[in-house]
Protein backbone atom coordinates (compact mmCIF):
# COMPACT_ATOMS: atom_id res chain seq x y z
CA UNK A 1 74.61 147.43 158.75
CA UNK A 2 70.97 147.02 157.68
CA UNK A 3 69.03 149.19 155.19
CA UNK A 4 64.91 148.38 155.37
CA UNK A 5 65.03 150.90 152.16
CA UNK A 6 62.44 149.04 148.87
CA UNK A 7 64.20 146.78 147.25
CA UNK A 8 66.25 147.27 144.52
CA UNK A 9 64.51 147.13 140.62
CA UNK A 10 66.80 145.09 138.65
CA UNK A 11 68.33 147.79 136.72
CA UNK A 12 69.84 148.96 139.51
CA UNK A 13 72.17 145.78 140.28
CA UNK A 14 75.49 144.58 138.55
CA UNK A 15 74.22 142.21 135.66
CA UNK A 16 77.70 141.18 134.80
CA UNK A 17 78.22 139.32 138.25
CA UNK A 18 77.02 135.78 139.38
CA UNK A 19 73.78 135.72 140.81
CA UNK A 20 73.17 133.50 143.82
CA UNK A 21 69.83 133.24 145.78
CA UNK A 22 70.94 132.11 149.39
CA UNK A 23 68.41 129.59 151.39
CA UNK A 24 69.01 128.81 155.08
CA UNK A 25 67.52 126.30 157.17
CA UNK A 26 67.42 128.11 160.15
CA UNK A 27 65.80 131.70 161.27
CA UNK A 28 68.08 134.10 159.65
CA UNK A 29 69.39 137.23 161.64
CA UNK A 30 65.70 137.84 163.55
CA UNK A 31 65.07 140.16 166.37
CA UNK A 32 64.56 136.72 168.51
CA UNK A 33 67.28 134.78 166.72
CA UNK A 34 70.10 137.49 165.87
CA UNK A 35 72.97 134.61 165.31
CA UNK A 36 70.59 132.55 163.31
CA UNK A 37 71.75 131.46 159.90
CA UNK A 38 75.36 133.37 160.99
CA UNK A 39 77.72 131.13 159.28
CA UNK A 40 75.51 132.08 156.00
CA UNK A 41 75.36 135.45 156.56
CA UNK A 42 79.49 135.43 156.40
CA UNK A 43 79.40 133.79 153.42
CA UNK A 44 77.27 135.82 151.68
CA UNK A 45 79.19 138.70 152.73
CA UNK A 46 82.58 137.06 151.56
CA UNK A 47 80.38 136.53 148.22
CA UNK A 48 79.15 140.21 148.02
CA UNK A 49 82.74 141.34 148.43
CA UNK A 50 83.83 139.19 145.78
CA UNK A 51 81.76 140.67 143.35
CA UNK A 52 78.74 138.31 143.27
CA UNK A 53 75.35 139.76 143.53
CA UNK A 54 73.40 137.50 146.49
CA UNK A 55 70.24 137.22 148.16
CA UNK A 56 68.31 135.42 150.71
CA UNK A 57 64.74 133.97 151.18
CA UNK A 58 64.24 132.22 154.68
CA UNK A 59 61.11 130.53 155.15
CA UNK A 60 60.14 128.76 158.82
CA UNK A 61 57.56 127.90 161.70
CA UNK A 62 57.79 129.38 164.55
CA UNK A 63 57.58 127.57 167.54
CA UNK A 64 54.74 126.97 169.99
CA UNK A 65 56.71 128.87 173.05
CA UNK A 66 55.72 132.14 170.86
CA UNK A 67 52.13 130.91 171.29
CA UNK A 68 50.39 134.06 172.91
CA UNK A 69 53.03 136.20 171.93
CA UNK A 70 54.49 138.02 168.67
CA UNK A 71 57.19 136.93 167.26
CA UNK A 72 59.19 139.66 165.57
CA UNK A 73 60.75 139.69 162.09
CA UNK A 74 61.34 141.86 159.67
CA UNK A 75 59.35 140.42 156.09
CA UNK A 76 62.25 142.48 153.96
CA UNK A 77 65.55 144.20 154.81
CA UNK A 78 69.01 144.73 153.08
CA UNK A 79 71.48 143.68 155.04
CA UNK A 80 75.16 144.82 154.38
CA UNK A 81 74.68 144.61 150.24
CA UNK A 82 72.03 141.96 150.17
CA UNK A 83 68.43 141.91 150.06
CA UNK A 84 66.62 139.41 152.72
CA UNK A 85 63.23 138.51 152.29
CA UNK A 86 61.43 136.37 155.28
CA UNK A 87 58.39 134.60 156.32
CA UNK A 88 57.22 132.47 159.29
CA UNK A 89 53.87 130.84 159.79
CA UNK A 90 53.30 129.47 163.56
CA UNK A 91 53.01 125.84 164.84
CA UNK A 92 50.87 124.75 166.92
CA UNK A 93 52.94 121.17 167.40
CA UNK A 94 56.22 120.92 168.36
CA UNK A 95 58.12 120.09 165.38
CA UNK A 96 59.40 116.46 166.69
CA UNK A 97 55.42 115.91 166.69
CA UNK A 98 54.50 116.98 163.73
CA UNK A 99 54.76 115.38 160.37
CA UNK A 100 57.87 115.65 158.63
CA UNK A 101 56.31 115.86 155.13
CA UNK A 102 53.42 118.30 156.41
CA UNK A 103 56.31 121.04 157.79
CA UNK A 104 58.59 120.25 154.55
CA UNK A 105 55.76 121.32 152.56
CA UNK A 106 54.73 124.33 154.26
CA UNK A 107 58.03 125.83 154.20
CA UNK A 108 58.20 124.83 150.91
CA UNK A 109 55.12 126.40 149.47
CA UNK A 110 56.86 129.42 151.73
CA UNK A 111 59.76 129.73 149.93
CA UNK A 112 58.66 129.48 146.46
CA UNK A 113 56.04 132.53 147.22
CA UNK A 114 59.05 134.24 148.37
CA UNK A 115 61.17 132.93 145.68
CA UNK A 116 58.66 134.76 143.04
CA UNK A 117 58.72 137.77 145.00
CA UNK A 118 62.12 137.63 145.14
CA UNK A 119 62.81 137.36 141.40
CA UNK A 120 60.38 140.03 140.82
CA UNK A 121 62.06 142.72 142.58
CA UNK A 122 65.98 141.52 141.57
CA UNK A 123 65.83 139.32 138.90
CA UNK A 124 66.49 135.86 138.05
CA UNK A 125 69.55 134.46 139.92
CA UNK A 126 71.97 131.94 138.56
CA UNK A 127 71.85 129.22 141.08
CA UNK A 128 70.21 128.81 144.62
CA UNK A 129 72.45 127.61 147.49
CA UNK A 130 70.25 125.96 150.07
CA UNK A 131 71.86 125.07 153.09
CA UNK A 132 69.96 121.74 154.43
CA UNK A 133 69.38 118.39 152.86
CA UNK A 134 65.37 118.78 154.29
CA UNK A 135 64.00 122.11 154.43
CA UNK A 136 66.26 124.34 152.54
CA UNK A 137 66.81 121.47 149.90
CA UNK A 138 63.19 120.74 149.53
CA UNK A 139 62.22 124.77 149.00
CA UNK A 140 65.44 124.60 146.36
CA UNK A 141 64.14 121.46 144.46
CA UNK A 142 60.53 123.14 144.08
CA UNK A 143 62.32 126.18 142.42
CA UNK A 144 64.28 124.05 140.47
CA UNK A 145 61.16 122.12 139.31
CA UNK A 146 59.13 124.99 138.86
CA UNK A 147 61.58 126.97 136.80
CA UNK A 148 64.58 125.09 135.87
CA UNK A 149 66.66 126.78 138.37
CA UNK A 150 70.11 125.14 139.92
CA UNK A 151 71.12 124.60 143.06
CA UNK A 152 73.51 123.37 144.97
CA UNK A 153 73.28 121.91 148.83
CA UNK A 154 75.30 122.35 151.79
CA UNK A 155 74.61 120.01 155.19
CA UNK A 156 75.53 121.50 158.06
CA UNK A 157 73.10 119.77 160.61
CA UNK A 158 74.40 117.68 163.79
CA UNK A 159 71.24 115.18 163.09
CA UNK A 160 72.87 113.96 160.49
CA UNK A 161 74.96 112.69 162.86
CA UNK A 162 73.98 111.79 166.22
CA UNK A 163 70.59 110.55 164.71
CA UNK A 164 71.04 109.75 160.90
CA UNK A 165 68.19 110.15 158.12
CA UNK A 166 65.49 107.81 157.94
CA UNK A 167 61.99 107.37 157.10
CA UNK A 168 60.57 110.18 155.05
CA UNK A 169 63.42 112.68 156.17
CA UNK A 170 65.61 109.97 153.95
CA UNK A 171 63.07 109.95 151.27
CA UNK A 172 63.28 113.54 150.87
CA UNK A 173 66.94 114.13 151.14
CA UNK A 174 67.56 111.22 148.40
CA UNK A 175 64.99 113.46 146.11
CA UNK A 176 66.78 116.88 147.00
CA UNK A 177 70.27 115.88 146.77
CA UNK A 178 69.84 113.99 142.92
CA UNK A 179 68.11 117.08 141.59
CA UNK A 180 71.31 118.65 142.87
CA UNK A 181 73.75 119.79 140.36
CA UNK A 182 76.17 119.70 143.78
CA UNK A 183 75.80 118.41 147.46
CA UNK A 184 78.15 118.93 150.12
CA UNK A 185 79.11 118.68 153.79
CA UNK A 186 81.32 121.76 155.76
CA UNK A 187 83.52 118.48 156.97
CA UNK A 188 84.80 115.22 155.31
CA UNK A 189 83.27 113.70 158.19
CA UNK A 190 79.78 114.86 157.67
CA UNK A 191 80.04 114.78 153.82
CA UNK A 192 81.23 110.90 154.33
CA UNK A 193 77.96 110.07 156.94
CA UNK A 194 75.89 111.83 154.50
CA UNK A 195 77.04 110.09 151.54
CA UNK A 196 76.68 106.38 153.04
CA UNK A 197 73.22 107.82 154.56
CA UNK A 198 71.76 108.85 151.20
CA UNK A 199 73.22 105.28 149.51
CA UNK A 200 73.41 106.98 146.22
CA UNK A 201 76.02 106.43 143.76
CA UNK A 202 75.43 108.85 141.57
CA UNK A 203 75.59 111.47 144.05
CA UNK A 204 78.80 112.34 145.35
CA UNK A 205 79.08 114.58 148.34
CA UNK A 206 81.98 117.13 148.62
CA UNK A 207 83.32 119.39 151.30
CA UNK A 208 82.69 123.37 151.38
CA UNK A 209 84.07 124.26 154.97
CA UNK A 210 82.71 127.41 156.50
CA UNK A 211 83.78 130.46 156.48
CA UNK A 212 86.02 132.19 159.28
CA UNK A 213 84.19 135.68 160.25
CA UNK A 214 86.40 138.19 159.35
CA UNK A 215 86.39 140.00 162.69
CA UNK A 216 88.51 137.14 164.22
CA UNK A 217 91.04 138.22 161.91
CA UNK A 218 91.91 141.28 162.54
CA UNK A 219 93.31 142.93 165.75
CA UNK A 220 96.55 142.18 168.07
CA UNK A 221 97.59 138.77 168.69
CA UNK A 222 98.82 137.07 171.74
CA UNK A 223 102.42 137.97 172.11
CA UNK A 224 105.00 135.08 171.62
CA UNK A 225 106.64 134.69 175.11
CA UNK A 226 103.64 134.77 177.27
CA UNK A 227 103.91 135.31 180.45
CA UNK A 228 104.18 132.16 183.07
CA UNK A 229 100.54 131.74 184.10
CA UNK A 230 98.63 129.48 181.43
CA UNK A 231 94.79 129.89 180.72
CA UNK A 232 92.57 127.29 178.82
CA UNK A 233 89.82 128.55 177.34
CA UNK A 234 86.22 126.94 175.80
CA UNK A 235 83.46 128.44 174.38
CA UNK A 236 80.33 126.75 173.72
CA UNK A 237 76.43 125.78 174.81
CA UNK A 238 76.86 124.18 178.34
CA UNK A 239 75.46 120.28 177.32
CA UNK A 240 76.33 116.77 177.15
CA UNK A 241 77.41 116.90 173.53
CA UNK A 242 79.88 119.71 174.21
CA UNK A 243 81.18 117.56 176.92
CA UNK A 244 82.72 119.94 179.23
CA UNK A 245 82.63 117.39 181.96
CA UNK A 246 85.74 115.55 180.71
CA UNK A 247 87.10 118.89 179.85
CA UNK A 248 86.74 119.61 183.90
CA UNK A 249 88.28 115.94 184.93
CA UNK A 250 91.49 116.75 182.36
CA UNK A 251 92.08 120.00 183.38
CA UNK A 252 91.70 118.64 187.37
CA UNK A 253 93.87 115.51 186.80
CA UNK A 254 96.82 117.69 185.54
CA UNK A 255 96.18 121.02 186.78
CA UNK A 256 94.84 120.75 189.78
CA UNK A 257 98.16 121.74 192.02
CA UNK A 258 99.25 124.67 189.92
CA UNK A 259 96.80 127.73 190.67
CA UNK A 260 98.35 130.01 188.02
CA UNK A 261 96.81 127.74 185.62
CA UNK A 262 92.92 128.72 184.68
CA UNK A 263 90.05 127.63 182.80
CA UNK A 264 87.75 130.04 181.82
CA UNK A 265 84.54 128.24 180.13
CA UNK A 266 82.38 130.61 178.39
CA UNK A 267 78.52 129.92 177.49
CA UNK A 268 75.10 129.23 179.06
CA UNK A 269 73.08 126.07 178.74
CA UNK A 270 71.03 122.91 180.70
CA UNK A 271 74.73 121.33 182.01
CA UNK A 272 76.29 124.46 183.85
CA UNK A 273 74.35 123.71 187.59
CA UNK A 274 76.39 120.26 187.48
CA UNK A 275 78.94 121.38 186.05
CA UNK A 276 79.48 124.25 188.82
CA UNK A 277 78.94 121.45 191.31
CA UNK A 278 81.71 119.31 189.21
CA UNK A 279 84.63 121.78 189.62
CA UNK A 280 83.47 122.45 193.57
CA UNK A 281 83.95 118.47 193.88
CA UNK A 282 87.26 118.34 191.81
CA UNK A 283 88.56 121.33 193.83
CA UNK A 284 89.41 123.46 191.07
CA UNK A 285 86.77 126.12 191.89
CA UNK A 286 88.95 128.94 192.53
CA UNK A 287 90.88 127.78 189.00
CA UNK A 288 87.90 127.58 186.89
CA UNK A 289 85.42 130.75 186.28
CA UNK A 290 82.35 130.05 184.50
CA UNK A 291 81.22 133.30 181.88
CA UNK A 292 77.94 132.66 181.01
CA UNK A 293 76.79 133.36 177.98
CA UNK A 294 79.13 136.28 176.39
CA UNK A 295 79.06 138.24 172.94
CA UNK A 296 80.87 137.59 170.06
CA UNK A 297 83.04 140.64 170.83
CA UNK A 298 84.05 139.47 173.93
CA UNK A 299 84.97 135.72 172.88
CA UNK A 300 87.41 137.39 170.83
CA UNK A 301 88.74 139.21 173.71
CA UNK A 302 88.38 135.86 175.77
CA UNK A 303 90.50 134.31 173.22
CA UNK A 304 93.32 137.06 172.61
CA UNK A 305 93.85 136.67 176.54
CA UNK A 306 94.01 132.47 176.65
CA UNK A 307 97.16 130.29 175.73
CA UNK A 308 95.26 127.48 174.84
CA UNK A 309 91.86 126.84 173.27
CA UNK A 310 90.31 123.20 174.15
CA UNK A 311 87.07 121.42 172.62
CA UNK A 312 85.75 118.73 174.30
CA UNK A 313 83.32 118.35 171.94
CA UNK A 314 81.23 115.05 170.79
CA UNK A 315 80.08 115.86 168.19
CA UNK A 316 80.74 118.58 166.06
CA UNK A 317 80.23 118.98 161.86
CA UNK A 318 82.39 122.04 162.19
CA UNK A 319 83.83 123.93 164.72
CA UNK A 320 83.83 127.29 163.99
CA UNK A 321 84.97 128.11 167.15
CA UNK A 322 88.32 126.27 166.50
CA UNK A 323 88.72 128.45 163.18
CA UNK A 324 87.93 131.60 164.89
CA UNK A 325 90.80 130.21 167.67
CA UNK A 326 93.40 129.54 165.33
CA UNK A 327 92.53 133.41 163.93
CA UNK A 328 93.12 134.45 166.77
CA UNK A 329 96.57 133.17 167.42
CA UNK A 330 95.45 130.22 169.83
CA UNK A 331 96.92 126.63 169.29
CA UNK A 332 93.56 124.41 169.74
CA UNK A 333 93.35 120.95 172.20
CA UNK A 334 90.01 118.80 170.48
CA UNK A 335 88.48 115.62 170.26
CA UNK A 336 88.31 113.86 167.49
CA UNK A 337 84.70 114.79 166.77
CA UNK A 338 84.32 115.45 163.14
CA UNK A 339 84.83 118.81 161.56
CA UNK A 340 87.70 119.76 164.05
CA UNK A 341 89.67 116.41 162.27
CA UNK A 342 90.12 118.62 159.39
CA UNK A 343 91.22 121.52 160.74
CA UNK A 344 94.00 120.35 163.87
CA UNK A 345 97.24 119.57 162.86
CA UNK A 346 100.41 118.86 164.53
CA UNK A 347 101.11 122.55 163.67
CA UNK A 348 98.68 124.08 165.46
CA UNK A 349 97.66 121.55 168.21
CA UNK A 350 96.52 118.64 169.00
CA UNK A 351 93.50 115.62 168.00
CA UNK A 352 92.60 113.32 171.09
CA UNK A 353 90.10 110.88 171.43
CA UNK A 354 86.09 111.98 172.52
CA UNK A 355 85.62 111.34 176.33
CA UNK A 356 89.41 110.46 176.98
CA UNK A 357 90.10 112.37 180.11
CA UNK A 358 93.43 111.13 180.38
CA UNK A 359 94.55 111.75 176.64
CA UNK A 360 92.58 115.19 177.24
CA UNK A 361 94.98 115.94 180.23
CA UNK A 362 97.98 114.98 178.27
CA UNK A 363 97.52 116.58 175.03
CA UNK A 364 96.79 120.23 177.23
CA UNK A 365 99.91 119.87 179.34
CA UNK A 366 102.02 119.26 175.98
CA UNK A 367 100.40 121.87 174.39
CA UNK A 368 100.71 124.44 177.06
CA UNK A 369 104.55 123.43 177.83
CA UNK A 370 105.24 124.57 174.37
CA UNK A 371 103.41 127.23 173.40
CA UNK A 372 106.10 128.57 172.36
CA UNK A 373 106.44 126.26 169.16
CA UNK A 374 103.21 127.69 168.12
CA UNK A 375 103.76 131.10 166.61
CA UNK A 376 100.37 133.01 166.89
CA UNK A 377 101.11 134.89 163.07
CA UNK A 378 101.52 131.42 161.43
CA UNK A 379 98.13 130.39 163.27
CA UNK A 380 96.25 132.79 161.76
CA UNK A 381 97.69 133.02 158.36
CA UNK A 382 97.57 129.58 157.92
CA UNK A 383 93.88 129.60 159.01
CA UNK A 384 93.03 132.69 156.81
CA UNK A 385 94.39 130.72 153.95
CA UNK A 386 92.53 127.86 154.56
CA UNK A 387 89.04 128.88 155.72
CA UNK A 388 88.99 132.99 155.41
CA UNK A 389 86.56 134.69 152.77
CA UNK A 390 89.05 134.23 149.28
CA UNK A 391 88.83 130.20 150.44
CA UNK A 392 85.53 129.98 150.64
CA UNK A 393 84.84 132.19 147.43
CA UNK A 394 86.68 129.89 145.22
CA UNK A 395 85.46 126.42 146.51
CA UNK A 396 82.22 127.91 145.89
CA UNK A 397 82.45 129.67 142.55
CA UNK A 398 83.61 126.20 141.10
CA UNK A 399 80.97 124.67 142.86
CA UNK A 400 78.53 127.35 141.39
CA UNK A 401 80.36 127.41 137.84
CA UNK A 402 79.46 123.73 137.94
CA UNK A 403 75.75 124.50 138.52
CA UNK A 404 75.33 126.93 135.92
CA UNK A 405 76.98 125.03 132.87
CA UNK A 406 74.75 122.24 134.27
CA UNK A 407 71.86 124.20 133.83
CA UNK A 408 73.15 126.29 130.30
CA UNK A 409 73.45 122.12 129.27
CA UNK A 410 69.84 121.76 130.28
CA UNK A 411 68.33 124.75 128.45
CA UNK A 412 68.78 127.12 131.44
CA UNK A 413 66.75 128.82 134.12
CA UNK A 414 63.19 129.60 133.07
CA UNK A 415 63.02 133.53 133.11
């Protein structure tokens, strides 16, 4: 629920409660970009709930495809409980073009404007949380040097690795993360790539996993004895790195001869033409059905109805979707492809190896002739426990407890 009311004078806020200033790297919650910065946004709700007070500043370019066109924001909103203050200045380069340190400043000299305006109208907060090693970092580090403020980071980006940090991207992430009083990854995976990346030893990087939306949570679950017909499900941009071609070459090699076994792929993206032409050539056409891109609301429908959720995934520093899955009462088939390592267990599926089609094909024909092993109440409670809002809220207050004696240690926040 949004509120464009004037902000709030600092009076009017709890001053008791932990004050954290929220930076993502991405577009957060625009007209053009509504899931932008999502994961965030959950967590700042799960903070707000807790009793924190939060805000956000999101600073960006916006891209040349807008050129000729406006590009719609809103410069100040409350969302929910929390105030969101934006601004975007346009590029005329596209941002693999353009020089790194040239776009870190910009959005840096963005984000402390908005920073100031931000403390202004709410106050001074306890720490920052940016949520990027680059952009986010290097808008937290200018606060920090400006005004003694904390901060702690949280990597979330792919990049890190399918491409790694180097050159002046490296230089700046080694200067963000030791004027960090915290860094961390949302996977042991990531947090261990970003830790031999940034070659510091002094810096160690920890894991803060994201948080599972709360909507996934709720509602009916699958019932226990389902009925005989099994359906796969994957949801997910239609590319190479999501892989969905091996995913197609499993599910033919095993399922191919049983038509009351589907797979239902939802999501849009450059790989769904050939993959279309994929199934035709495997014959599974009239077992696969291709959803195009759907809404959150129905995904969770999607996934109430499926047996089985499979990622095929390369790469992935996450997987939300495998939390929101497992919330859902779904045991979960995935590669081995970072984040998902820490979530899949033998309890609630199964890990196989990234482009494996035949360890693929096995590990969904185990999984869906014994679903019934996989109790959809212990999926989700189990994956509440572990990654729903009260999780997340105490990794991070220790995280944030750990910023603010830093800074008390230091002589504090300038006010």
């Amino acid at each position: 629920m949004r509120n464009d009311s004037r902000p709030q004078a600092p009076d009017d806020l709890n001053a008791d409660a932990l004050h954290v200033l929220v930076i993502p790297a991405e577009h957060f919650a625009t007209e053009a970009m509504p899931l932008g910065g999502i994961f965030q946004l959950h967590q700042v709700e799960a903070l707000s709930d807790a009793g924190f007070r939060a805000g956000v500043i999101n600073a960006g370019m916006v891209s040349p495809r807008y050129l000729g066109r406006r590009y719609r924001y809103v410069p100040y909103e409350v969302i929910g409980r929390t105030p969101v203050y934006r601004r975007f200045q346009r590029s005329l380069r596209i941002q693999r073009f353009s020089s790194l340190k040239q776009a870190v400043r910009r959005r840096r000299d963005m984000g402390v404007h908005l920073y100031e305006t931000y403390q202004r109208n709410h106050g001074t907060p306890d720490v920052v949380h940016a949520h990027d090693v680059l952009y986010a970092g290097a808008i937290a580090q200018e606060i920090h040097e400006r005004y003694g403020m904390p901060y702690v980071l949280t990597e979330h980006s792919s990049l890190i690795m399918r491409e790694g940090l180097h050159g002046p991207g490296l230089d700046i992430a080694r200067e963000c993360a030791t004027a960090a009083s915290a860094v961390t990854a949302v996977s042991s995976t990531l947090a261990g790539e970003l830790q031999s990346q940034l070659g510091l030893p002094h810096v160690e990087v920890d894991v803060l996993p994201n948080v599972l939306d709360p909507s996934f949570s709720s509602g009916p679950l699958p019932p226990r004895h389902r009925s005989p017909g099994i359906r796969f499900l994957t949801v997910g941009s239609l590319d190479e790195n999501k892989d969905q071609t091996t995913l197609l070459r499993a599910f033919a090699r095993r399922f191919a001869s049983q038509p009351d076994v589907t797979l239902r792929i939802g999501g849009t993206g450059p790989m769904r033409g050939r993959l279309r032409r994929i199934s035709s050539r495997l014959g599974i056409t009239r077992q696969v059905e291709f959803l195009g891109s759907i809404e959150r609301r129905r995904v969770r429908e999607e996934m109430r109805n499926a047996s089985c959720f499979v990622l095929s995934s390369r790469v992935e520093t996450f997987g939300v979707v495998v939390i929101e899955a497992l919330s859902c009462g779904l045991p979960v088939v995935s590669t081995r492809s970072g984040g998902p390592d820490d979530i899949v267990q033998p309890t609630n599926g199964l890990l196989v190896e990234r482009g494996d089609v035949g360890g693929l094909a096995d590990a969904m024909e185990r999984v869906s002739a014994n679903l019934d092993d996989y109790d959809p109440s212990r999926l989700r409670s189990e994956c509440i426990q572990c990654f729903g809002p009260e999780a997340f809220v105490r990794r991070a207050r220790v995280l944030f407890g750990r910023a603010t004696r830093s800074a008390d240690a230091g002589g504090g926040a300038l006010r």
